[in-house]
Structure formats: structure tokens, C-alpha cells
Protein backbone atom coordinates (compact mmCIF):
# COMPACT_ATOMS: atom_id res chain seq x y z
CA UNK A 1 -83.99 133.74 8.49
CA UNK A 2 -84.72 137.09 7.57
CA UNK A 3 -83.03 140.30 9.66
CA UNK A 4 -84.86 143.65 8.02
CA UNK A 5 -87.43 144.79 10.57
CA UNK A 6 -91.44 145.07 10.04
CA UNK A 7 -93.81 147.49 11.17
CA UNK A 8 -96.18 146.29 13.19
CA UNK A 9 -99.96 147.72 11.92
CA UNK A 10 -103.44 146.87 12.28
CA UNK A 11 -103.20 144.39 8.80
CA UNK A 12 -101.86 141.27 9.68
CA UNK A 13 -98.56 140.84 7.98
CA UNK A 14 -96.92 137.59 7.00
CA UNK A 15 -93.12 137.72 8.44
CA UNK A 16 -91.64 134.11 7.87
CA UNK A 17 -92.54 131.40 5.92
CA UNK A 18 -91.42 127.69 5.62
CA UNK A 19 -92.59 124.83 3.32
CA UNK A 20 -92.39 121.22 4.74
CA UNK A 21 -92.59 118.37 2.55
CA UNK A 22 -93.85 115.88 5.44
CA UNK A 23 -93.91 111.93 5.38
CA UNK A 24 -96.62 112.01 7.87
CA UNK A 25 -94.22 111.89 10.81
CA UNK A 26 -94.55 115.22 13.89
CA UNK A 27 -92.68 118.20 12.79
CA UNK A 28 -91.06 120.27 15.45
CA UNK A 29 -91.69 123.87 15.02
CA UNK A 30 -88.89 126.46 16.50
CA UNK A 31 -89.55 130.07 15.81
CA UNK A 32 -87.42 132.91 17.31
CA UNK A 33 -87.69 136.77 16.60
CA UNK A 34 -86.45 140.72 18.22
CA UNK A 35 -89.27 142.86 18.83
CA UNK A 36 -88.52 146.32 18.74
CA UNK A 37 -89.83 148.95 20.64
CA UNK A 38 -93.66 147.18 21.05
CA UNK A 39 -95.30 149.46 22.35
CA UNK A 40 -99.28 149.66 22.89
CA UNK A 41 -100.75 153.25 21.91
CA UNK A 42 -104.64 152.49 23.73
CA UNK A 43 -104.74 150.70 26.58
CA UNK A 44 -106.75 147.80 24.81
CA UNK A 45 -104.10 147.60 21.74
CA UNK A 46 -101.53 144.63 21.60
CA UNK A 47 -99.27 143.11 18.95
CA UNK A 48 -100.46 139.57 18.51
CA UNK A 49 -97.84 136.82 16.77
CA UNK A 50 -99.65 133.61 15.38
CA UNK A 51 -98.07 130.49 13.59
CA UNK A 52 -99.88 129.09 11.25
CA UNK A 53 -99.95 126.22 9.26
CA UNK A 54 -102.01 126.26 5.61
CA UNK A 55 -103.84 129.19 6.80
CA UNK A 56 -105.14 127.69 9.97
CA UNK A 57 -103.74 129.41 13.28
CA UNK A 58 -101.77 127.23 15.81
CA UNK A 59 -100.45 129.21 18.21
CA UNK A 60 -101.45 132.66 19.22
CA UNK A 61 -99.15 134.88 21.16
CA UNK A 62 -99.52 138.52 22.59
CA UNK A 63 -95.69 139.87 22.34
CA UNK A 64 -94.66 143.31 23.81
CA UNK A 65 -91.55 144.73 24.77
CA UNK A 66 -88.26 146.74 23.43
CA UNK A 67 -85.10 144.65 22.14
CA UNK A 68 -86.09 141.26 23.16
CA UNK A 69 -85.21 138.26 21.52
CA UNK A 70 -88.12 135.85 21.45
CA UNK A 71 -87.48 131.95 20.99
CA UNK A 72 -90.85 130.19 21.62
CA UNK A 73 -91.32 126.80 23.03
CA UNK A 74 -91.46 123.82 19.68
CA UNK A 75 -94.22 123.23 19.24
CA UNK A 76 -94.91 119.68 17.88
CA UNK A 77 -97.99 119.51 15.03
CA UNK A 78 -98.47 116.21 13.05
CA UNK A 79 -100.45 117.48 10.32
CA UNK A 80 -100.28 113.97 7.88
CA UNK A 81 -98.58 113.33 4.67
CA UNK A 82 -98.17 115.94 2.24
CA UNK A 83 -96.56 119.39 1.79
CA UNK A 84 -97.29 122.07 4.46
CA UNK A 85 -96.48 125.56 4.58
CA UNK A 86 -96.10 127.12 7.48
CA UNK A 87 -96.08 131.32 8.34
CA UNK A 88 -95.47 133.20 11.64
CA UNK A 89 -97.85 137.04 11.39
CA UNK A 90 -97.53 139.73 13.35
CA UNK A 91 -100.39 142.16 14.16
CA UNK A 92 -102.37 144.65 16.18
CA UNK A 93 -104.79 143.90 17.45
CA UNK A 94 -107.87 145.85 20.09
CA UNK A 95 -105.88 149.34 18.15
CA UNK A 96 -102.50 150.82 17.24
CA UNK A 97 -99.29 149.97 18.42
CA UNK A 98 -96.07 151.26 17.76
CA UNK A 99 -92.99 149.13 17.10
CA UNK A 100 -91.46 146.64 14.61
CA UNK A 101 -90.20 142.90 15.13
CA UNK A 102 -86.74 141.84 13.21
CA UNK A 103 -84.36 138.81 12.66
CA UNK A 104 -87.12 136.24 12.29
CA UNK A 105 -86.53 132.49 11.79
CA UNK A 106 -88.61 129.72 11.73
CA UNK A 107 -87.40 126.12 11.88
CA UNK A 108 -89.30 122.91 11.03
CA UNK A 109 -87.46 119.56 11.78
CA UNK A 110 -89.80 115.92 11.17
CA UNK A 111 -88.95 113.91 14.04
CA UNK A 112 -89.13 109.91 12.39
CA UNK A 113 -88.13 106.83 13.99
């Protein structure tokens, strides 16, 4: 969890990260946020959030508003044995946009028999 608020710019921008040491099993991936103030400056400008895992995107997700708190749906990945690292971004994307997201979280939980 981290609470200090980032700017939302045209460079994606890494804004949690989480390293999973996995035995192979699905890993359940919770990620929650507060956007603040998102708001598009052209009409073809949006703030895009992606989570990734070991660079590879898994989930893309246009996010706009002022003040909400986000929780996306888990989202189950089973990506094999071995350590994965997992990062939620934040960027704009089609041109500017003005806001900030803040008290981001991710949470990975393996799911075994």
C-alpha cells in the first residue's frame, strides 16, 4: 500500500509493485486505488491503468473520474513456477489529462489445494 498521490502524464508511470514467489499454483490478483480529479484535457485523451506481470500487460483499464475509490475485479493468472513481479501503471494516453491517482494497493494471494 502506498497513499502519496501521482500525477498522471503522458509517460507511463509504475505506481505499485508486488513480487510473488509462486509454486505454480493461480494467484489471485486484487488491486484497489482513488483517482483524483481525472480529468481528460482533448476529447481523445484518457488515463489508462494496466497490470502487468514481468513486463507483459494483463489487464488494461481506461479510469476517469474525481475521488473514486477503484477496487477491480481478481483477476486469476497462473503464470507457472517461479518468482513473478507484478506492477499496476497509470498513463495518458490519445493526449493530456489532468489528475492524479492515490492510496494504491495491490494484493496477490496463490490459491493451492
Amino acid at each position: 500500500y502506498t497513499a502519496a498521490a501521482v500525477t498522471i502524464s503522458t509517460t507511463e508511470a509504475t505506481i505499485q509493485t508486488a513480487v510473488i514467489a509462486s509454486s505454480g499454483a493461480p494467484i489471485n490478483v486484487f488491486v484497489g486505488l482513488v483517482t483524483d480529479g481525472v480529468v481528460p484535457l482533448q476529447s481523445s485523451s484518457r488515463a489508462t491503468l494496466r497490470v502487468k506481470r514481468n513486463g507483459t500487460t494483463l489487464l488494461s483499464i481506461p479510469i476517469l473520474g474525481d475521488a473514486i475509490a477503484m477496487t477491480l475485479p481478481p483477476y486469476r493468472d497462473t503464470p507457472g513456477l517461479g518468482t513473478h513481479t507484478y506492477t499496476v501503471t497509470v498513463q495518458a494516453t490519445g493526449g493530456a489529462v489532468l489528475g492524479s491517482v492515490s492510496s494504491r494497493a495491490i494484493l496477490l494471494l496463490e490459491t493451492k489445494k
